[in-house]
Protein backbone atom coordinates (compact mmCIF):
# COMPACT_ATOMS: atom_id res chain seq x y z
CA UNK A 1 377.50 281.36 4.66
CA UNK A 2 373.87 281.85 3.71
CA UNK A 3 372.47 280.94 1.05
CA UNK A 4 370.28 282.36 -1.53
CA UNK A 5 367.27 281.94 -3.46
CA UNK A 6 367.76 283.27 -6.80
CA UNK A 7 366.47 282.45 -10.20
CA UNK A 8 367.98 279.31 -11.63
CA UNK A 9 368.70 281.53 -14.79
CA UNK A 10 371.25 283.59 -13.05
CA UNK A 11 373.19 280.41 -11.93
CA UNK A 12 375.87 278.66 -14.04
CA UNK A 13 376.75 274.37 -13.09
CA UNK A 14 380.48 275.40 -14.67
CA UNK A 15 380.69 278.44 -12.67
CA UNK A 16 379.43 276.36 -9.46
CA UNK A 17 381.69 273.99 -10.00
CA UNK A 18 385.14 275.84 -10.47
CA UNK A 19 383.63 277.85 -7.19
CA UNK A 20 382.93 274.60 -4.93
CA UNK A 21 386.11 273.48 -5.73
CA UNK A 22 387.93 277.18 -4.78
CA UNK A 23 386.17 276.90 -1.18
CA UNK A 24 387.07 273.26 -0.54
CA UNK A 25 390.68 273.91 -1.31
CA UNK A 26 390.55 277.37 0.31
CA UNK A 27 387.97 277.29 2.69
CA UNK A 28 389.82 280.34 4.51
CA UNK A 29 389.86 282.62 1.14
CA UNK A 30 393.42 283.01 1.31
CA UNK A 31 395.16 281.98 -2.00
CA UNK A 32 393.49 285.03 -4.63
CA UNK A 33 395.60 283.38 -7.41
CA UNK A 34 393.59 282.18 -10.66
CA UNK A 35 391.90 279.04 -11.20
CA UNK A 36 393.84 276.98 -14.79
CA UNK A 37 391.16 275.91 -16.81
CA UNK A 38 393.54 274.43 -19.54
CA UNK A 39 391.67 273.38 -23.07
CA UNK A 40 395.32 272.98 -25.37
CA UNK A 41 394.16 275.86 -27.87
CA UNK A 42 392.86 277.80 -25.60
CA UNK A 43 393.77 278.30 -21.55
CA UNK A 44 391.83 280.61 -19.00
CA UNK A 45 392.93 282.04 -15.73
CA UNK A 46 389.69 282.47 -13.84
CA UNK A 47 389.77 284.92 -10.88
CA UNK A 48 389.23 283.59 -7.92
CA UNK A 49 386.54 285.91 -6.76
CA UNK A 50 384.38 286.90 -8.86
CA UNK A 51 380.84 287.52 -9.61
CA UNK A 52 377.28 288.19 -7.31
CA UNK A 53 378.35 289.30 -4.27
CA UNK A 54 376.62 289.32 -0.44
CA UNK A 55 374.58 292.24 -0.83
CA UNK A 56 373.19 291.53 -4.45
CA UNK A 57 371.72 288.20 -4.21
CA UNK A 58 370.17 289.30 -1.13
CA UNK A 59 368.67 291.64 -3.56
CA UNK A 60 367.64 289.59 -5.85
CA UNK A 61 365.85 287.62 -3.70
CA UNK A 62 364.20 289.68 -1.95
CA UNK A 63 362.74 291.32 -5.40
CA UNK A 64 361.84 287.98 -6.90
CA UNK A 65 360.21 287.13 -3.82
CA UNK A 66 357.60 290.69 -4.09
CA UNK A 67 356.83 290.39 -7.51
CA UNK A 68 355.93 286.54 -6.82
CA UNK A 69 353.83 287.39 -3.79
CA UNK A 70 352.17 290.53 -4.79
CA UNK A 71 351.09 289.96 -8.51
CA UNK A 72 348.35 292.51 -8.40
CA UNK A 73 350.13 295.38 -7.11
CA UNK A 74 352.01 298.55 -8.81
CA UNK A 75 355.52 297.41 -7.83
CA UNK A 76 358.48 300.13 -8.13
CA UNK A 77 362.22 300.14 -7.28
CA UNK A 78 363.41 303.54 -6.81
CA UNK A 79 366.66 302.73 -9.45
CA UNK A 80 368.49 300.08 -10.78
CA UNK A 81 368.30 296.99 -8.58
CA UNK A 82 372.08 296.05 -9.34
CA UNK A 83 374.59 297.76 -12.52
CA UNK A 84 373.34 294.79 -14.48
CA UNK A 85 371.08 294.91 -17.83
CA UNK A 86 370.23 291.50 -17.93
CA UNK A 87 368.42 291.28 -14.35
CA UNK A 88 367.19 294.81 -15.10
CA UNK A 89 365.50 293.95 -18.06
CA UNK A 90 364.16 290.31 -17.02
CA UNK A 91 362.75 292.35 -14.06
CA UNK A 92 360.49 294.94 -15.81
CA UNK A 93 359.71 292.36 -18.08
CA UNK A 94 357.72 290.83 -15.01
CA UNK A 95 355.97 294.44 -14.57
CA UNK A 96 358.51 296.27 -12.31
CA UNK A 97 359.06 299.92 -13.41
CA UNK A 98 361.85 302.32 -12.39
CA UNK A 99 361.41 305.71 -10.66
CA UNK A 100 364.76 307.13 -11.33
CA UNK A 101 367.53 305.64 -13.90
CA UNK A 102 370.99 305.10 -12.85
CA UNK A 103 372.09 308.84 -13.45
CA UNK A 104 369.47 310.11 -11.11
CA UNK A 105 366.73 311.27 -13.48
CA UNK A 106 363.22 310.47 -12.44
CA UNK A 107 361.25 308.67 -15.14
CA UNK A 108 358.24 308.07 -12.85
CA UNK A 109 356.45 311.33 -11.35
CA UNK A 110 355.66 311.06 -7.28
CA UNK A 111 351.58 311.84 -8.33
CA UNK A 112 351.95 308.38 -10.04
CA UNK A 113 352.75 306.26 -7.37
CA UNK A 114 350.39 305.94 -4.18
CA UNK A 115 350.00 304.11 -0.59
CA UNK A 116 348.65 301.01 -2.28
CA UNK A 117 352.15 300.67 -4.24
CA UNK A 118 355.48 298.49 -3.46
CA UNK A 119 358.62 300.87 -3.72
CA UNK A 120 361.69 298.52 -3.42
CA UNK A 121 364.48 300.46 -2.07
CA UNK A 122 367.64 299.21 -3.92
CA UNK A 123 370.72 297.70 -2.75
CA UNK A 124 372.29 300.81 -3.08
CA UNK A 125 370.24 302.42 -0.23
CA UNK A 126 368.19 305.26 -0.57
CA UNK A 127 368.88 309.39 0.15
CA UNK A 128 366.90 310.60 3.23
CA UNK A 129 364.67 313.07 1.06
CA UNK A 130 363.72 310.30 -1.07
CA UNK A 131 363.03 308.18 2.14
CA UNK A 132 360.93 311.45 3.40
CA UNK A 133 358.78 311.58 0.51
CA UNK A 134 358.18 307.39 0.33
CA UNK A 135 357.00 308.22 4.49
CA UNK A 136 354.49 311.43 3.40
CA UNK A 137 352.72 308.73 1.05
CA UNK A 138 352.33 306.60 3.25
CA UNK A 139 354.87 304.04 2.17
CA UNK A 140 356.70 301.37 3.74
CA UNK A 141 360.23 301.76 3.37
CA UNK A 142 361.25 298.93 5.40
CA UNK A 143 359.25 295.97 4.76
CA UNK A 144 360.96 296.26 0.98
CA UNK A 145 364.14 297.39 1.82
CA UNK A 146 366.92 296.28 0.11
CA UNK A 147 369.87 297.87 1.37
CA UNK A 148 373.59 296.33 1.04
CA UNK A 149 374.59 295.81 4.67
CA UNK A 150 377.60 296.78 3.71
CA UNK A 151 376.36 299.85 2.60
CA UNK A 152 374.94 300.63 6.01
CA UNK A 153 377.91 300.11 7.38
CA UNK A 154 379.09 303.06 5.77
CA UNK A 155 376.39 305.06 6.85
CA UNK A 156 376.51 303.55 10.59
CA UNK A 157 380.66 304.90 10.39
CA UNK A 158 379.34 308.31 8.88
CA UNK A 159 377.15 308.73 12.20
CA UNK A 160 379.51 307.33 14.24
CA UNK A 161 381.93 310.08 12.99
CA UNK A 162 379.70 312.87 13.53
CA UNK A 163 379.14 311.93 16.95
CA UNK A 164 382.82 312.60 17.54
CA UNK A 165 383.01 316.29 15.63
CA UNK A 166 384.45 314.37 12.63
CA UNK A 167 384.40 315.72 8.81
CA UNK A 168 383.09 313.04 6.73
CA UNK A 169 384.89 313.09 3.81
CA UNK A 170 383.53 310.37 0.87
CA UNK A 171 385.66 308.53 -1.11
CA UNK A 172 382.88 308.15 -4.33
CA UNK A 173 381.60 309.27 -7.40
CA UNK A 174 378.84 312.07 -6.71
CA UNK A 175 376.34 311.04 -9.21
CA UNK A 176 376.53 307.58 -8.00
CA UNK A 177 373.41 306.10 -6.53
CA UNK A 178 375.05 304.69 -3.27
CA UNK A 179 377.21 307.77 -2.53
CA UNK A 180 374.04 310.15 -3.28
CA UNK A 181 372.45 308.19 -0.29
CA UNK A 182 375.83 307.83 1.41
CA UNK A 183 376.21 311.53 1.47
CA UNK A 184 372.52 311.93 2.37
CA UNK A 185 373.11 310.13 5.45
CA UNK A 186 376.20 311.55 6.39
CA UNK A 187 375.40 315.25 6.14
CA UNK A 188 372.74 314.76 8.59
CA UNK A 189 375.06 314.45 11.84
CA UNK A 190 378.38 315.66 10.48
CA UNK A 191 379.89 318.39 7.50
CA UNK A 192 380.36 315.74 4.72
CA UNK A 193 382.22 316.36 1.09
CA UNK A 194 382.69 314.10 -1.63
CA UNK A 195 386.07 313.23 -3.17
CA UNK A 196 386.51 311.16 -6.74
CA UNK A 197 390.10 310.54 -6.13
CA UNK A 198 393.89 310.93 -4.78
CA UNK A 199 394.08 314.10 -7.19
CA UNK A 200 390.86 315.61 -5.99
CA UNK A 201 391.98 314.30 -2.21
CA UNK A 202 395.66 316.13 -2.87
CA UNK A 203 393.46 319.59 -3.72
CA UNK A 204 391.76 319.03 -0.44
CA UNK A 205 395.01 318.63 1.28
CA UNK A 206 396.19 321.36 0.49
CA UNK A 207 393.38 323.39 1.56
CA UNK A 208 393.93 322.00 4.73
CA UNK A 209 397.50 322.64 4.70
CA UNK A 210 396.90 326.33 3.65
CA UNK A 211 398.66 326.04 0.25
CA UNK A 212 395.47 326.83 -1.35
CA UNK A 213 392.82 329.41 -0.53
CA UNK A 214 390.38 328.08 1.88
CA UNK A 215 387.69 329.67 -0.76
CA UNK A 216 388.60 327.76 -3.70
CA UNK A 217 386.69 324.69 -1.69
CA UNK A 218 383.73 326.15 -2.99
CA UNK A 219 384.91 326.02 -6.71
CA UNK A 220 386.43 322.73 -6.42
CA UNK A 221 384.12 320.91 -4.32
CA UNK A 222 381.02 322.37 -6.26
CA UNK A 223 377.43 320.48 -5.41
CA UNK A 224 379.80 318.43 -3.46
CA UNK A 225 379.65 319.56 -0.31
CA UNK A 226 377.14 319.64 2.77
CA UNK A 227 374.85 322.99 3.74
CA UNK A 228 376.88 325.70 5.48
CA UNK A 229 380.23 323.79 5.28
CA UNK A 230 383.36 326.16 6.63
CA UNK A 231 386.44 324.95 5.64
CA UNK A 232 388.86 326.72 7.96
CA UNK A 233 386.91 324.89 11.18
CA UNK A 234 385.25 321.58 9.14
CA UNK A 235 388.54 320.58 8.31
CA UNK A 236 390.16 319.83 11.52
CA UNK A 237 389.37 316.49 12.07
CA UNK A 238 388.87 314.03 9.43
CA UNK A 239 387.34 310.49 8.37
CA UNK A 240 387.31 309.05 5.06
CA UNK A 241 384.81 306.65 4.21
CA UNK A 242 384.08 305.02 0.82
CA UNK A 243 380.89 304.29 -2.15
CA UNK A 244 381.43 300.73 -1.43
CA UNK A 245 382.36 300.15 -5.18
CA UNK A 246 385.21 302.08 -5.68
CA UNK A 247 389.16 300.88 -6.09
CA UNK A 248 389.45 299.83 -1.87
CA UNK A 249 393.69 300.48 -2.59
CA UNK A 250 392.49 304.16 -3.58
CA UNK A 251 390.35 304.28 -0.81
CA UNK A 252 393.35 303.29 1.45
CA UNK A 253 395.38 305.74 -0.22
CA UNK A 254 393.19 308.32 0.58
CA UNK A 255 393.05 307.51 3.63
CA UNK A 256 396.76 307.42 4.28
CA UNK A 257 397.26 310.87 2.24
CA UNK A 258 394.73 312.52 4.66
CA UNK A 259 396.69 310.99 7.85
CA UNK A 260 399.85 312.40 6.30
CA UNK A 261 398.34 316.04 5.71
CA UNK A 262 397.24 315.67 9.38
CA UNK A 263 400.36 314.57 11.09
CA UNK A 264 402.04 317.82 9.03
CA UNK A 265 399.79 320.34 10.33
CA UNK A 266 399.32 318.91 14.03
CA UNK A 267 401.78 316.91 14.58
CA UNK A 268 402.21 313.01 14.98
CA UNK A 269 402.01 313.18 19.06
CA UNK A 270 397.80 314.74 17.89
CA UNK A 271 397.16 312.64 15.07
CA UNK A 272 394.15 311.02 16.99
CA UNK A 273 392.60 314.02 17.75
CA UNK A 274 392.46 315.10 14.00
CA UNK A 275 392.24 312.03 11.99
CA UNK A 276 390.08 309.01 12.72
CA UNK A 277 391.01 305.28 11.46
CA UNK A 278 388.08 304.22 9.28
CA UNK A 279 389.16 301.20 7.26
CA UNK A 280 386.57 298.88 8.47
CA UNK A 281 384.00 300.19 5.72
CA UNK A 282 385.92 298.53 2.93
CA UNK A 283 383.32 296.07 1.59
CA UNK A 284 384.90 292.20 1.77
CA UNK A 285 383.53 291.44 -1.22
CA UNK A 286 385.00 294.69 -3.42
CA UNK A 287 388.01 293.97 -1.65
CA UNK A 288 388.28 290.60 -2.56
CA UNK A 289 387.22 290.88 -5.75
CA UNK A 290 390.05 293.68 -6.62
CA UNK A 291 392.81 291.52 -4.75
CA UNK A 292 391.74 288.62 -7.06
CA UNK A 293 391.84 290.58 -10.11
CA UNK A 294 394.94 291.94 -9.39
CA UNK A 295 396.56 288.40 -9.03
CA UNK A 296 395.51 287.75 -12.74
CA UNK A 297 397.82 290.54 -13.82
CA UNK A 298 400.84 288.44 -12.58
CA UNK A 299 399.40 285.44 -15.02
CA UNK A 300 401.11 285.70 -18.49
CA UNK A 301 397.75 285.88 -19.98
CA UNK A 302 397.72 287.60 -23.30
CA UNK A 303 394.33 289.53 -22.89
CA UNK A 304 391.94 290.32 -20.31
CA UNK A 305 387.77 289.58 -20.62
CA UNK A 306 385.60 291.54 -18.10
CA UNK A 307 381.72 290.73 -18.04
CA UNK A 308 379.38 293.30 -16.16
CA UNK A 309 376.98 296.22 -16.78
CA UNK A 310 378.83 299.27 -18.13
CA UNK A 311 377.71 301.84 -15.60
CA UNK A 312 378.86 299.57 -12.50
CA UNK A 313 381.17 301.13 -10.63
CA UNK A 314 382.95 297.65 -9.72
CA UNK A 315 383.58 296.30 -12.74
CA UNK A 316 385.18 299.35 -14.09
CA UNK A 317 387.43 299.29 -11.32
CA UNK A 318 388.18 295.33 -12.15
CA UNK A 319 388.72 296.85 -15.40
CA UNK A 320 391.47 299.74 -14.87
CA UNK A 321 393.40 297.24 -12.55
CA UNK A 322 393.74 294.74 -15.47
CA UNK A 323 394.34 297.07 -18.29
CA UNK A 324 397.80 297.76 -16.53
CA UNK A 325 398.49 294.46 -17.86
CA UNK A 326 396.88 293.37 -20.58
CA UNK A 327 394.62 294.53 -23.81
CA UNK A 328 390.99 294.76 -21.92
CA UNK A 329 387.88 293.98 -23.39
CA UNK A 330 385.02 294.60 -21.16
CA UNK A 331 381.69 293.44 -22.58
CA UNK A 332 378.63 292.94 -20.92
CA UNK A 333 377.29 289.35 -22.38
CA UNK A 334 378.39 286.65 -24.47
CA UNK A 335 376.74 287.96 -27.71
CA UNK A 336 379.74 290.78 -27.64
CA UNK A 337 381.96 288.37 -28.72
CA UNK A 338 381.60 288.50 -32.93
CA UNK A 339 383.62 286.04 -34.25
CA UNK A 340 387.11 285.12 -33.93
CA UNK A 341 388.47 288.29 -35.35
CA UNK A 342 386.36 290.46 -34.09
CA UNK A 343 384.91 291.85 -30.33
CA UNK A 344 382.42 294.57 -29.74
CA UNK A 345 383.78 296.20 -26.21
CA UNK A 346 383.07 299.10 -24.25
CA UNK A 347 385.70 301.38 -24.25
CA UNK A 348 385.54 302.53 -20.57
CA UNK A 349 387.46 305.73 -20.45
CA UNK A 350 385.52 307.49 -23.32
CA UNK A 351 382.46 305.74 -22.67
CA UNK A 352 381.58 304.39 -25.97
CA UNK A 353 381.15 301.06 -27.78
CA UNK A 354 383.67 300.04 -30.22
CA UNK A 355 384.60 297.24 -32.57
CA UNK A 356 388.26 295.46 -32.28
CA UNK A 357 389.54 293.57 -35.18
CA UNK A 358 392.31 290.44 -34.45
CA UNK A 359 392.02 290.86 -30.87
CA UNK A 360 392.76 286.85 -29.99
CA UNK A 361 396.46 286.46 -31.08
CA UNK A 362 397.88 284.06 -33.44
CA UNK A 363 399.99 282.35 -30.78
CA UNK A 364 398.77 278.51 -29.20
CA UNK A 365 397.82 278.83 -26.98
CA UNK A 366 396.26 281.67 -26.32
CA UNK A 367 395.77 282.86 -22.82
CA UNK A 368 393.03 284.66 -21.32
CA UNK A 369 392.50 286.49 -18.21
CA UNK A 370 388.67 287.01 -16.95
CA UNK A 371 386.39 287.69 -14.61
CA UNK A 372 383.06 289.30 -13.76
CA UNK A 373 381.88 292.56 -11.68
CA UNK A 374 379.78 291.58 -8.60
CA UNK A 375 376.67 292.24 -10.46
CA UNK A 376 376.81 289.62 -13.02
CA UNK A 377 375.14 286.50 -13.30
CA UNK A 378 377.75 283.53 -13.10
CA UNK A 379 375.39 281.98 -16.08
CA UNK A 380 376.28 285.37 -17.80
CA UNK A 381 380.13 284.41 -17.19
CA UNK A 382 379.73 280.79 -18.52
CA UNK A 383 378.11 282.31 -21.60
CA UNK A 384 381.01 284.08 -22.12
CA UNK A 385 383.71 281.52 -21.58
CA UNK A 386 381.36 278.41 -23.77
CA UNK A 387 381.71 281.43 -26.84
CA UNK A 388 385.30 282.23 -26.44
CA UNK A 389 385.72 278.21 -25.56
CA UNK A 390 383.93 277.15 -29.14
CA UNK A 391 386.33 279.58 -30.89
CA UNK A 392 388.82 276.67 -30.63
CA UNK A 393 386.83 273.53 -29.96
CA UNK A 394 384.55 271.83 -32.60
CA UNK A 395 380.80 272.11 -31.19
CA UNK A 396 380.37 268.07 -30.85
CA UNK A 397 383.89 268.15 -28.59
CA UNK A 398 383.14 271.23 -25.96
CA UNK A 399 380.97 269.39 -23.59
CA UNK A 400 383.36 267.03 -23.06
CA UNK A 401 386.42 269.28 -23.14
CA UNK A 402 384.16 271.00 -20.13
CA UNK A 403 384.01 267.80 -18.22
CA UNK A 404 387.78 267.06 -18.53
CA UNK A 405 388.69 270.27 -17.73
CA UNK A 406 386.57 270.47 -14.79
CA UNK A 407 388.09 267.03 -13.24
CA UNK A 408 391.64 268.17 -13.65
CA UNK A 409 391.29 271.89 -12.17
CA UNK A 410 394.45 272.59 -10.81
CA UNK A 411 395.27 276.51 -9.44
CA UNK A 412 398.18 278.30 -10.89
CA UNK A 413 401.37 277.81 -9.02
CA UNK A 414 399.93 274.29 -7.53
C-alpha cells in the first residue's frame, strides 16, 4: 500500500502503533472486531478501521505539496479539501482561500480569480460547469486535481450505465459536494435522479410500479432530477450508484429494493434487461470503516466517542450506526471534552451543539467505544483518547500507562 506524505501534525505514534499492530496480525483485513486498550479505570474498544482514508491523504499531499512549491501564487480549492476543520483551517492559515463553502455558496467571485491562479479541485471531484468555467480561464484542471479515485469510479459506472440506456439513479445527499459532481457527470450520458434514502427509494418504486402518479416525480424529486427526464420511459432500466460517503448497507438496500420493484413489474426471467448490478462503487474504505464500527456495537461498551468534522457525511453515518447501541457523543477535537462531568457534543439529528452533564458513568470500569470519520487526523484521535485517558490516570502515570498498554494489546475475543 502506498504511502503518504503528510504533515507530521496530522500523525499520531499511539495511533500508528495500535494500527501496525492491526495489519501484522491481520494483514488480510479480515477480523473488524475492536482493538482492547485496557487502563483498569478506564478500557477502550478502538475500531479497527478508522481514520484518513485512501483518497484523503492523497489529498493532503498533493495540497501541501502546491502551497510548498508555489509560494507566490493565488492558490484556491474550489471547497473544502476534506469534512475536517482542523486541516481546513491550518490550510488557509498558509494562504489558501475557498471558492465555495461546503453548502455550495460561492465566497470567491469568478472575476477574482485568473489564468495565473492554482484552483485545487477537491477530493470530492468537481461538477462539469464548474470544470467548464476553470477551462474558459484558462485553468488547469488537471495538473491540481485532486479527485478520490474512488469517486471516479462512480462517475466511470455512471458512464458506463448510460452507454447501456441505463437510469442512473444516486444514492446521496443533493447538496453534497461529491454527489453535486456525481450527478454532474452522470446526467451527461444518461437520465440521472438523486435519492437520500430507502423511504425516498420506496416513493420511487412505486412510481415505477404505477402505485403513484408518474407526475408526482416532479414534486418529489424536485431540483433532483436531470433536464427533460420522463418517467414513464427513464424508468425502465435502472442502476443505483452511491456519494461514496453514505451508509454502503443503505446503499445495498437500495439497491436490492430497486431489483425487487424490477423483478415485480418484468419479471425475474428479464431482470437483466431492467436492472443492472452496480455494487462495485462501494468505496473499501467507507465500507470498512462502517463494518468496523458496527462490530463495536457488539462490545459492552457503555458509551460511544466519534471524532470528525460535523458536516462529513462519513462520520455521521459512523455515528447513527453506533447510537443504536450506545449514548453517542460525536465531537470534533479533544478540547470538546470539559471535564469529567461534562461533554460539549454535536447533536447530529438537529444539528446543534449541546452540553451533557454525567455522561461517563459511575461504574469501574468504564467502557468506551470510539472511533474517527475518514477525515480526521489520527493525532486528532490520540488527543481525544490522552483527555478521556487523564480523566482516570494521574498526569505523572499516563505515559507509562500508554506504554504498558501498548505492549499488551490484545483484540477482543483473542
Amino acid at each position: 500500500m502506498r504511502k503518504f506524505d503528510i504533515p507530521d501534525k496530522y500523525r499520531s505514534s499511539i495511533i500508528s502503533e495500535v494500527k501496525r499492530y492491526r495489519r501484522i496480525a491481520d494483514p488480510l483485513k479480515k477480523d473488524f472486531s475492536p482493538t482492547r486498550l485496557d487502563f483498569g479505570s478506564v478500557v477502550f474498544y478502538l475500531a479497527r478501521h478508522f481514520g484518513f482514508c485512501f483518497g484523503v491523504e492523497n489529498a493532503i499531499e498533493k495540497a501541501y505539496s502546491i502551497l510548498d512549491e508555489n509560494p507566490d501564487k493565488n492558490i484556491y480549492l474550489l471547497s473544502e479539501m476534506i469534512h475536517n476543520p482542523l486541516v481546513n483551517r491550518d490550510l488557509q492559515e498558509r494562504g489558501l482561500r475557498f471558492v465555495f463553502d461546503y453548502t455550495g455558496k460561492q465566497l470567491i467571485d469568478w472575476d477574482e480569480i485568473s489564468r495565473d491562479d492554482i484552483v485545487i479541485i477537491p477530493a470530492f471531484g468537481v461538477s462539469l460547469e464548474v470544470e467548464k468555467t476553470l477551462k474558459e480561464k484558462g485553468i488547469n484542471t488537471q495538473v491540481y486535481n485532486t479527485t478520490c479515485p474512488f469517486v471516479e469510479k462512480v462517475w466511470n459506472k455512471s458512464a458506463e450505465l448510460g452507454k447501456k440506456d441505463y437510469t442512473v439513479i444516486i444514492h446521496g445527499k443533493h447538496n453534497h459536494e461529491e454527489t453535486i459532481a456525481t450527478f454532474s457527470h452522470a446526467r451527461q450520458s444518461a437520465p440521472s435522479v438523486i435519492i437520500l434514502n430507502l423511504e425516498e427509494a420506496k416513493q420511487l418504486g412505486k412510481i415505477i410500479l404505477g402505485e403513484i402518479p408518474t407526475e408526482k416525480f416532479y414534486e418529489f424529486f424536485e431540483g433532483k432530477y436531470s433536464e427533460d427526464f420522463n418517467p414513464e420511459t427513464d424508468l425502465v432500466k435502472v442502476g443505483v450508484v452511491n456519494q461514496t460517503t453514505m451508509l454502503a448497507s443503505e446503499t445495498q438496500q437500495i439497491s436490492d429494493y430497486f431489483k425487487e420493484v424490477m423483478i415485480r413489474k418484468y419479471g425475474a426471467e428479464n431482470i437483466k434487461d431492467h436492472f443492472a448490478d452496480t455494487r462495485d462503487t462501494l468505496c473499501y474504505a467507507t465500507n470498512d470503516n462502517q463494518r468496523a464500527t458496527s462490530a463495536l456495537t457488539e462490545t459492552d461498551a457503555d458509551l460511544a466517542i466519534v471524532v470528525g468534522g460535523y458536516n462529513s457525511s462519513n462520520t455521521t453515518h459512523l455515528a447513527e450506526i453506533l447510537e443504536s447501541r450506545f449514548p453517542v457523543y460525536f465531537i470534533s477535537d479533544a478540547e470538546k471534552i470539559l471535564s469529567k462531568r461534562e461533554i460539549f457534543h454535536f447533536n447530529f439529528h438537529k444539528k446543534v451543539d449541546v452540553v451533557t452533564r454525567n455522561f461517563l458513568p459511575g461504574k469501574r470500569p468504564v467502557k468506551i467505544a470510539i472511533t474517527s470519520g475518514a477525515s480526521c487526523p489520527d493525532k486528532t484521535m490520540e488527543d481525544v483518547l490522552l483527555k478521556l485517558i487523564s480523566l482516570f490516570v494521574p498526569p505523572e502515570d499516563i505515559k507509562g500507562e500508554v506504554n504498558r498498554v501498548l505492549n499488551e494489546l490484545k483484540t477482543v475475543g483473542n
